[in-house]
PDB file of N, CA and C in Angstrom:
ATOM      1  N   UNK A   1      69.860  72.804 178.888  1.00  0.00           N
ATOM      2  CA  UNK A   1      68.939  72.876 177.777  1.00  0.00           C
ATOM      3  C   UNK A   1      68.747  71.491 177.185  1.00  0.00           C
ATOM      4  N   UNK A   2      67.440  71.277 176.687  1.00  0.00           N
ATOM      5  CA  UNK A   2      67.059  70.040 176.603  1.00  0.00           C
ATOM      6  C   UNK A   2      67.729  69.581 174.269  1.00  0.00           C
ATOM      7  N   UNK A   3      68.467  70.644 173.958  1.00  0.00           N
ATOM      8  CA  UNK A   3      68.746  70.358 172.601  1.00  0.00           C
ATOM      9  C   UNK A   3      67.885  71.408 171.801  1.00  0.00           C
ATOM     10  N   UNK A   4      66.727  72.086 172.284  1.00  0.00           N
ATOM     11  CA  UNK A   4      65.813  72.364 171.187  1.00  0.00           C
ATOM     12  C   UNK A   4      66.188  73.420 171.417  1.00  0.00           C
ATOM     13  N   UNK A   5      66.048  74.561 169.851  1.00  0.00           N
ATOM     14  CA  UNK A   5      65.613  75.771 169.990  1.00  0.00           C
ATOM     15  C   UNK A   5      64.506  76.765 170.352  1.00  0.00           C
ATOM     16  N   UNK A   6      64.457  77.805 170.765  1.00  0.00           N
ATOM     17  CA  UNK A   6      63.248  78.505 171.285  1.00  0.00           C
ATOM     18  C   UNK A   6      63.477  79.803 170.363  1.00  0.00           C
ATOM     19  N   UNK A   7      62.380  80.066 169.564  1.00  0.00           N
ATOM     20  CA  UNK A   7      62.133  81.374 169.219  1.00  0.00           C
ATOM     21  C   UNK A   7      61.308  82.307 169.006  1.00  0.00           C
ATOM     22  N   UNK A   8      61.141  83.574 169.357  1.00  0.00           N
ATOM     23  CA  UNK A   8      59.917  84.674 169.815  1.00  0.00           C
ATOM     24  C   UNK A   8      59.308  84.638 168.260  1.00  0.00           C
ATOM     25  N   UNK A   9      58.132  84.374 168.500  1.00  0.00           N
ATOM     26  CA  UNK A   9      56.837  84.605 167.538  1.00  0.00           C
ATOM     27  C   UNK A   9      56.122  85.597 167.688  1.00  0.00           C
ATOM     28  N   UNK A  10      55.420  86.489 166.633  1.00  0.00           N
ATOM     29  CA  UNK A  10      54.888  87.504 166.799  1.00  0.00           C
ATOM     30  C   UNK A  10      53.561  86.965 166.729  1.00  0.00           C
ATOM     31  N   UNK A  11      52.875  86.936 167.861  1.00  0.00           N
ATOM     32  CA  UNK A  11      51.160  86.438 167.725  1.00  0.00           C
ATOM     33  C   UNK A  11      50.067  87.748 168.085  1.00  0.00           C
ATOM     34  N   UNK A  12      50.530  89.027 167.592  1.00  0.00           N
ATOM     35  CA  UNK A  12      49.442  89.947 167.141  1.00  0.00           C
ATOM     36  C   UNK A  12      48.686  89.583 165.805  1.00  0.00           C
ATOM     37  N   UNK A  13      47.231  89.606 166.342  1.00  0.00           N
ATOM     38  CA  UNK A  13      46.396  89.388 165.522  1.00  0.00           C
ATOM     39  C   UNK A  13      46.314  90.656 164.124  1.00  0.00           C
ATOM     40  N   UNK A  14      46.839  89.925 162.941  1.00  0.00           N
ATOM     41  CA  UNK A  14      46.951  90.774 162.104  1.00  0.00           C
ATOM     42  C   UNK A  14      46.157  90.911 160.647  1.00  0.00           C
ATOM     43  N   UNK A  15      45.189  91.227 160.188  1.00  0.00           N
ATOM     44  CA  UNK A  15      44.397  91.004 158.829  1.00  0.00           C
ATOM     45  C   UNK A  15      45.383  90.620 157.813  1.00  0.00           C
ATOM     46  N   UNK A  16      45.014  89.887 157.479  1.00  0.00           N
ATOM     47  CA  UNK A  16      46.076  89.266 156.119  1.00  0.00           C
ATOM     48  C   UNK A  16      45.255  90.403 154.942  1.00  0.00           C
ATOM     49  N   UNK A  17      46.688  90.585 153.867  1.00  0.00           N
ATOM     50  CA  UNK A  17      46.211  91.503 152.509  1.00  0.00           C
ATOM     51  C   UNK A  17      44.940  91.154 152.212  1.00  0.00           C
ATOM     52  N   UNK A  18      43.800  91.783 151.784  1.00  0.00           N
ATOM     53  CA  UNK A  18      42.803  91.188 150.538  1.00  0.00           C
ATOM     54  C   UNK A  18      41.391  90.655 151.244  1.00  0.00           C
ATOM     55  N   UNK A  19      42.281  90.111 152.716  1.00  0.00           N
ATOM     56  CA  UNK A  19      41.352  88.934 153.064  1.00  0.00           C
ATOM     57  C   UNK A  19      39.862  89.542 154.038  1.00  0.00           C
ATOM     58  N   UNK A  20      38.783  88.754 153.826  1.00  0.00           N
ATOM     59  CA  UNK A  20      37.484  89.208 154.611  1.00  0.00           C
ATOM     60  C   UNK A  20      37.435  88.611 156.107  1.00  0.00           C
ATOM     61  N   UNK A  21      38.270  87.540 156.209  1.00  0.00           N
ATOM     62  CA  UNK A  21      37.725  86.715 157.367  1.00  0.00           C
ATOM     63  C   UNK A  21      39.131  86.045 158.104  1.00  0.00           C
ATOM     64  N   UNK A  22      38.719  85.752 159.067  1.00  0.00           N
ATOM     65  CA  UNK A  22      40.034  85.371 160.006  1.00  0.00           C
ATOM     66  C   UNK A  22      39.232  84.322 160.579  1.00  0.00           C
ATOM     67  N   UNK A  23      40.221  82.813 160.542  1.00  0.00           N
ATOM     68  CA  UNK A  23      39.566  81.936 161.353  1.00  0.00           C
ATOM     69  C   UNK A  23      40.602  81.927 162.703  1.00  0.00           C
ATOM     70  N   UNK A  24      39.678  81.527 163.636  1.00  0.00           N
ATOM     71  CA  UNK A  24      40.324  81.301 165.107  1.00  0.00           C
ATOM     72  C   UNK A  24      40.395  79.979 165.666  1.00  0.00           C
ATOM     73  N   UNK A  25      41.153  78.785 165.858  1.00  0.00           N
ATOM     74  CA  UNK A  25      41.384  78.156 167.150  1.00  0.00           C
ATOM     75  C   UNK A  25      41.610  78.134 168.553  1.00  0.00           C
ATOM     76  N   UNK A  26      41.133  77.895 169.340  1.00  0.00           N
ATOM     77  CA  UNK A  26      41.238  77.495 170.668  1.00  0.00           C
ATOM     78  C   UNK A  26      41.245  76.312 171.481  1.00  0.00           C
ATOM     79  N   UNK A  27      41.935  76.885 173.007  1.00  0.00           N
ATOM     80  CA  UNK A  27      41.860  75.919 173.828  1.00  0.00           C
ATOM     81  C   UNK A  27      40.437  75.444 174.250  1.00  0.00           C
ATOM     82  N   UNK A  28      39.624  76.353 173.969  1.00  0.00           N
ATOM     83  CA  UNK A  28      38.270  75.736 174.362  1.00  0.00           C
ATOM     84  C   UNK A  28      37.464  74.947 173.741  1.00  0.00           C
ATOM     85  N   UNK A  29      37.972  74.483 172.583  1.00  0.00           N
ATOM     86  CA  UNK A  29      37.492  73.149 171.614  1.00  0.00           C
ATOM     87  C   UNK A  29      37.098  73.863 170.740  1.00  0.00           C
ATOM     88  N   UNK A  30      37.352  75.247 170.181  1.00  0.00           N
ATOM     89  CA  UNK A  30      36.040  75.520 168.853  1.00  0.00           C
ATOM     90  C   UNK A  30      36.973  76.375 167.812  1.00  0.00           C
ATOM     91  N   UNK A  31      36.654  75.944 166.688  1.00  0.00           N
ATOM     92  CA  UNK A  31      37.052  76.857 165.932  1.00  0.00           C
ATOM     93  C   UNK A  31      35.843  78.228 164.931  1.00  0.00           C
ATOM     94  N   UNK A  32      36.359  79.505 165.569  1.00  0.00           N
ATOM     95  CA  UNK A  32      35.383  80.388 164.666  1.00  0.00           C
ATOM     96  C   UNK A  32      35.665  81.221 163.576  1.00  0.00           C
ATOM     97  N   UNK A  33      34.710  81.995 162.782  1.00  0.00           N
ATOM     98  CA  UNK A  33      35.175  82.318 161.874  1.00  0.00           C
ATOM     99  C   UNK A  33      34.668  83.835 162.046  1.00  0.00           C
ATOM    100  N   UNK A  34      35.664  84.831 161.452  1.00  0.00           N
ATOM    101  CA  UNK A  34      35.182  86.205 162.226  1.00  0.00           C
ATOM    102  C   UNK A  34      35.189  87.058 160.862  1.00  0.00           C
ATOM    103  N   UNK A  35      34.717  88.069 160.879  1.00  0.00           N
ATOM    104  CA  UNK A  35      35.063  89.186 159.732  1.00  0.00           C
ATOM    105  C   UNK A  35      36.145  90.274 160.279  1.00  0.00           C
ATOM    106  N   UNK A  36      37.031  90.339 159.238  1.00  0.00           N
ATOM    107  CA  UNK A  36      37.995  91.263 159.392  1.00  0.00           C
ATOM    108  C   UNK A  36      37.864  92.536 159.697  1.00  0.00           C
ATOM    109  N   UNK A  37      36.873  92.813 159.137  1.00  0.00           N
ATOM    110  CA  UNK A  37      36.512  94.425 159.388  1.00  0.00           C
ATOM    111  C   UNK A  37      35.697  94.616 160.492  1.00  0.00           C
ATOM    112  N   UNK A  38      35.129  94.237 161.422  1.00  0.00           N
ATOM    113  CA  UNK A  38      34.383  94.335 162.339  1.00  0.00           C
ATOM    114  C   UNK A  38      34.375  93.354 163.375  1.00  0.00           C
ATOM    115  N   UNK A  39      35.108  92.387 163.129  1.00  0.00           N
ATOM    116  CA  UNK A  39      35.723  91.273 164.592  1.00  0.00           C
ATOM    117  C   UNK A  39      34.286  90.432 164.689  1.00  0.00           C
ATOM    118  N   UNK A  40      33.034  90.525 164.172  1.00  0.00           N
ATOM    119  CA  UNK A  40      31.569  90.074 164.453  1.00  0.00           C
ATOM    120  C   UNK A  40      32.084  88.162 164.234  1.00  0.00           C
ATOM    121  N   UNK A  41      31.710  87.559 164.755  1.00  0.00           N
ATOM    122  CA  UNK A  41      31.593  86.375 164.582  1.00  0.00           C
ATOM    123  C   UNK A  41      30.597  86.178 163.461  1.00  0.00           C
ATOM    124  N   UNK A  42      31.336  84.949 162.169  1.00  0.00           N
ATOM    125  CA  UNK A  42      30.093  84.681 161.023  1.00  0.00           C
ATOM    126  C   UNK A  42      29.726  83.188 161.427  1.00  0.00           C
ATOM    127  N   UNK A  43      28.568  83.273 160.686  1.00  0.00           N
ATOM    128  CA  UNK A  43      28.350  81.326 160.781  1.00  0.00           C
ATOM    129  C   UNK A  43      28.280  80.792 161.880  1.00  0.00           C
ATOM    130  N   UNK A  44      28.585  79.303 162.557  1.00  0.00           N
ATOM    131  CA  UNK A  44      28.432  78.609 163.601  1.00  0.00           C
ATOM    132  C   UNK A  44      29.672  78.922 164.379  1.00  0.00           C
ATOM    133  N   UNK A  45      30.072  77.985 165.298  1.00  0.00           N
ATOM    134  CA  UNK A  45      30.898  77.741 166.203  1.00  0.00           C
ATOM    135  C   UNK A  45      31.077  75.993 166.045  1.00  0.00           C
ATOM    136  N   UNK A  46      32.126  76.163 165.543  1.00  0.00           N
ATOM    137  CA  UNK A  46      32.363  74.094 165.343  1.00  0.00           C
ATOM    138  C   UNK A  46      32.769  74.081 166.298  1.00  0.00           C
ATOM    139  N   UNK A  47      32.786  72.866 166.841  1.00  0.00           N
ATOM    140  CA  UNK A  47      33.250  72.308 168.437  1.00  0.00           C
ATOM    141  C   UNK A  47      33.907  71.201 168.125  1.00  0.00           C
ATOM    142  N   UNK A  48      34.706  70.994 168.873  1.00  0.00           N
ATOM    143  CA  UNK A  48      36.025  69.630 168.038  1.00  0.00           C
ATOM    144  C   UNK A  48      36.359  68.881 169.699  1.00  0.00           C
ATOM    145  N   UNK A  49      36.690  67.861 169.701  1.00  0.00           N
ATOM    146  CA  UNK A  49      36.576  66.994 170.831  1.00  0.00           C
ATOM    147  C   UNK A  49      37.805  67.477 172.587  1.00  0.00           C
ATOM    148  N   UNK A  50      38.800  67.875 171.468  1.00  0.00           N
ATOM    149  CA  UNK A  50      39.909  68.246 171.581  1.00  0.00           C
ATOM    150  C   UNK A  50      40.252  69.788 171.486  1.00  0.00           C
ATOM    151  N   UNK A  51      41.695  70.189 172.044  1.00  0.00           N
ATOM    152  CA  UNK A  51      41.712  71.522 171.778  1.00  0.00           C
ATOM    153  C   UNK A  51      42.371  71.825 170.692  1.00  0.00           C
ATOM    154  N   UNK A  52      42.177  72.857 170.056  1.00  0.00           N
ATOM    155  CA  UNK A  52      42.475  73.248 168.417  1.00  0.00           C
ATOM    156  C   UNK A  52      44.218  73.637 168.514  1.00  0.00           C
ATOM    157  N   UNK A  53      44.883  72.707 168.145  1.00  0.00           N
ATOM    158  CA  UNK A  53      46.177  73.335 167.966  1.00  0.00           C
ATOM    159  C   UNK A  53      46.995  74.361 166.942  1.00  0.00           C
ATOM    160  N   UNK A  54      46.082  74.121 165.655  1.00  0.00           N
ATOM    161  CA  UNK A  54      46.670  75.011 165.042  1.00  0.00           C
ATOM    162  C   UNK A  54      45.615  75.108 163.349  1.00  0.00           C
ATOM    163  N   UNK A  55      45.249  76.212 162.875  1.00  0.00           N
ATOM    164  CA  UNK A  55      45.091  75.813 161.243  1.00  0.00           C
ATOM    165  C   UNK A  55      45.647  76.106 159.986  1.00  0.00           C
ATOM    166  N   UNK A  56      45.621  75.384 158.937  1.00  0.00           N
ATOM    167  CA  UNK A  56      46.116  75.618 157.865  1.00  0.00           C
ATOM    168  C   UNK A  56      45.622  76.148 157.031  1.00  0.00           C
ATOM    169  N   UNK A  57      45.965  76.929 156.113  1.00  0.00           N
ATOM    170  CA  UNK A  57      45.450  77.852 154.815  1.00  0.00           C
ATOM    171  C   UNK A  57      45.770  77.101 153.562  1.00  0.00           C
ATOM    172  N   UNK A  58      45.081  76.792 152.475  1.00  0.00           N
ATOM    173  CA  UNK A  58      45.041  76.261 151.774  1.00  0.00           C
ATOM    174  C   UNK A  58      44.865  77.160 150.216  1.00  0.00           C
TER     175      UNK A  58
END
């Protein structure tokens, strides 16, 4: 073992309390923005140079 730890993450897509919208990153350069209640894609599709590693909530 190289020193690091490894631990299982739960990555089911899950609606947060309250919330209308879920944003998504990907390996395919884009980040979208979806509605919770119906999965429909809102708004554009940003495209980023690179692949989306991760986002933050603010």
């Amino acid at each position: 073992m190289s020193g690091t730890s490894e631990k299982l993450v739960d990555l089911t897509t899950k609606p947060l309390p309250g919330g209308e919208r879920i944003v998504t990153g990907s390996y395919d350069k884009t980040v979208r923005i979806r509605c919770v209640e119906n999965g429909e894609q809102e708004r554009t599709t940003m495209e980023h140079a690179g692949w989306v590693e991760g986002l933050g909530a603010h």
